[in-house]
Protein backbone atom coordinates (compact mmCIF):
# COMPACT_ATOMS: atom_id res chain seq x y z
CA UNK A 1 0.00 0.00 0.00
CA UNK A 2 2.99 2.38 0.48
CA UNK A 3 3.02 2.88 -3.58
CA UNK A 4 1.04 6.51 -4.25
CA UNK A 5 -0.53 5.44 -7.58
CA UNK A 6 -2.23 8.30 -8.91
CA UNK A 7 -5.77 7.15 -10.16
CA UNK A 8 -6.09 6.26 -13.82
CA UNK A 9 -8.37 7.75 -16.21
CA UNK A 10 -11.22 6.15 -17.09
CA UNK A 11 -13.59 6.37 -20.50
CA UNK A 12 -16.83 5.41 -18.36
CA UNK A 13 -19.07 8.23 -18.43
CA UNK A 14 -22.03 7.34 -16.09
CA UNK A 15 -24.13 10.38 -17.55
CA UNK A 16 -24.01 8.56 -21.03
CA UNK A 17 -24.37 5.07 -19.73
CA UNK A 18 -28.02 6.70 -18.03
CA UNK A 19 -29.02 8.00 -21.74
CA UNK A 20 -27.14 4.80 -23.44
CA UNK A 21 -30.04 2.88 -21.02
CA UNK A 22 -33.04 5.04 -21.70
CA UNK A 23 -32.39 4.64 -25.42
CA UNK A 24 -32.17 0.25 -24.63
CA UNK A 25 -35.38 0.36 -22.80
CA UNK A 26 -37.37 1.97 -25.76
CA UNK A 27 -37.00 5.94 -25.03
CA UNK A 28 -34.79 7.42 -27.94
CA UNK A 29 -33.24 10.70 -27.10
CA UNK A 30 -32.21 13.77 -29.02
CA UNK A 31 -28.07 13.76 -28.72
CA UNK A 32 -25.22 15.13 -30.35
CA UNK A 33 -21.90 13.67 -30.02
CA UNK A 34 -18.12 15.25 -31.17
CA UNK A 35 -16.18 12.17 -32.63
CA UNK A 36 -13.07 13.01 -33.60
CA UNK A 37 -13.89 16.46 -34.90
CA UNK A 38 -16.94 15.35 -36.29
CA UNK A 39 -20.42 16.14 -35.22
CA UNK A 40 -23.39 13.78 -35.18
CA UNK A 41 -26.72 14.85 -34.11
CA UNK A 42 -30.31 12.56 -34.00
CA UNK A 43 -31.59 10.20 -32.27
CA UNK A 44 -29.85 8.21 -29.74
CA UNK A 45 -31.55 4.98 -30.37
CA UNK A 46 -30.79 1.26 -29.01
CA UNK A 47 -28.75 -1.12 -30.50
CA UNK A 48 -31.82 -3.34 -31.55
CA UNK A 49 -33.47 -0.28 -33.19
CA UNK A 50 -30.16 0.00 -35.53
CA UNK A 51 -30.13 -4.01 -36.02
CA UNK A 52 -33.85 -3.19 -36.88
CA UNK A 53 -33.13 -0.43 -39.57
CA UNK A 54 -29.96 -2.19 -40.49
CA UNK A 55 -31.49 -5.47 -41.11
CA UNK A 56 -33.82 -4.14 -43.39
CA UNK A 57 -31.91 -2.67 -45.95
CA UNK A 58 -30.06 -4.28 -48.71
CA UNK A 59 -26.40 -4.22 -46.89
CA UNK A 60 -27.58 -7.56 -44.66
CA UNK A 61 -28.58 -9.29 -47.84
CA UNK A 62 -25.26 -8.51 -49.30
CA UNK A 63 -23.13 -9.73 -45.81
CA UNK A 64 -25.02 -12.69 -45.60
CA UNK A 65 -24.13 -14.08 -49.50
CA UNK A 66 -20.29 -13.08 -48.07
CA UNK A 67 -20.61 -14.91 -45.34
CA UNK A 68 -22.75 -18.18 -46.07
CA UNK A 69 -19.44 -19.12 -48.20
CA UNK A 70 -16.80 -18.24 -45.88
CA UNK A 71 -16.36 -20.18 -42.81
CA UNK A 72 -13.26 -18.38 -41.33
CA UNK A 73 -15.64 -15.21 -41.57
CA UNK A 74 -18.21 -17.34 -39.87
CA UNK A 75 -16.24 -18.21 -36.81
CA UNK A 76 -14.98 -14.59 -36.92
CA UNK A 77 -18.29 -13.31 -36.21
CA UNK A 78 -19.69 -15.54 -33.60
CA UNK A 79 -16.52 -14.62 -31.81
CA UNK A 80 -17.46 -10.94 -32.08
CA UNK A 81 -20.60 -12.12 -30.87
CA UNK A 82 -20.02 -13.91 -27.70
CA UNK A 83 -17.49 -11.05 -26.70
CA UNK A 84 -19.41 -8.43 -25.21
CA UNK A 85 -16.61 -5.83 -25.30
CA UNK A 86 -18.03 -5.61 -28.78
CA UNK A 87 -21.13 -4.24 -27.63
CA UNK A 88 -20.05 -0.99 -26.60
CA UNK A 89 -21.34 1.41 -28.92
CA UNK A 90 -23.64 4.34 -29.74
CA UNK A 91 -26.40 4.18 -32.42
CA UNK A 92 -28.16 7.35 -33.99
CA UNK A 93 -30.88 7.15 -35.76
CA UNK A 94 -31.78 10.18 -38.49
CA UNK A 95 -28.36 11.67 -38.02
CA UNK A 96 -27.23 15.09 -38.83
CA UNK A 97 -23.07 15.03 -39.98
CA UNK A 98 -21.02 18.24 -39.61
CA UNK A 99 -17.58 17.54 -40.59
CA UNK A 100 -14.57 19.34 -38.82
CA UNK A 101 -14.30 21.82 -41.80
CA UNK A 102 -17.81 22.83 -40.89
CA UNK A 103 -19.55 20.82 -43.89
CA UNK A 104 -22.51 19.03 -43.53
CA UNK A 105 -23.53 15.92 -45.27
CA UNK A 106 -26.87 15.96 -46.66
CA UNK A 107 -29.59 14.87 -44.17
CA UNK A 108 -30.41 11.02 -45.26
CA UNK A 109 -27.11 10.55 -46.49
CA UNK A 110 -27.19 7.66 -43.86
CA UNK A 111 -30.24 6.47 -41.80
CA UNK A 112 -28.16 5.34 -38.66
CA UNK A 113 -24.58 5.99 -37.25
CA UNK A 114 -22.69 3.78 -35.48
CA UNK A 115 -19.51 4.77 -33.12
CA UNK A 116 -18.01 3.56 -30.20
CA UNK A 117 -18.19 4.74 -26.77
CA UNK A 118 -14.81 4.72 -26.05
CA UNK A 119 -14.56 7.18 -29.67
CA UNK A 120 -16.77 9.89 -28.06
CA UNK A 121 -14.72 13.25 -27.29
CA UNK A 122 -18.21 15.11 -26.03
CA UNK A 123 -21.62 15.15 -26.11
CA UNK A 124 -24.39 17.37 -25.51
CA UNK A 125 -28.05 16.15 -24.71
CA UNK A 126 -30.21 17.68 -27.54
CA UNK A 127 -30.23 17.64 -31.45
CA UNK A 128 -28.51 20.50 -33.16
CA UNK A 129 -30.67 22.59 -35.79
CA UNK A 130 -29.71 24.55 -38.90
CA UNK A 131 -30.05 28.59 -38.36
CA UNK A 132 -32.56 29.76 -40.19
């Protein structure tokens, strides 16, 4: 006990974990996150909404014929899977993109964003609107 560690950082943030868990149990919330420079505002939806959305569109259909014939891939995945380190990230439904240069992408240039937790440099609660 005589070492004087000093205490580490940590990338839990127990305020986004609370919103993270409002957005699991059903009640999406208006966020915008800085990743990197980059700004994403929408919906802060749960992970099963964005398997929902993603499922239905035509990328699944195209991973799926990749990985029926690949076995390696196969094991790769259920790996990913079981490991639920994997699970750590932040879906946004709807979102608004404003690069670092200030540009923004055209709203429904993507339906959902994914991100990791550990990638998130700030966040405000609350969706971020154009000036008119």
């Amino acid at each position: 006990m005589g070492d004087n560690q000093e205490p580490q950082p940590t990338d839990y943030d127990f305020i986004l974990e609370i919103l993270m868990n409002g957005a699991r149990s059903g009640m999406p919330t208006p966020i915008t996150v800085n990743s990197g420079g980059v700004l994403i505002t929408g919906m802060l939806v749960s992970e099963a909404e964005y398997l929902k959305e993603f499922v239905g569109g035509t990328i699944l259909d195209a991973m799926k014929r990749k990985v029926e014939g690949d076995e390696a891939l196969q094991a790769r995945m259920k790996e990913a899977k079981d490991d639920p380190s994997e699970r750590e990230f932040i879906h946004i439904k709807n979102p608004q993109i404003i690069l670092a240069n200030g540009q923004m992408l055209p709203q429904g240039a993507c339906p959902m964003w994914r991100g990791r937790v550990k990638s998130i440099d700030g966040y405000i609660p609350g969706q971020l609107t154009s000036a008119s």
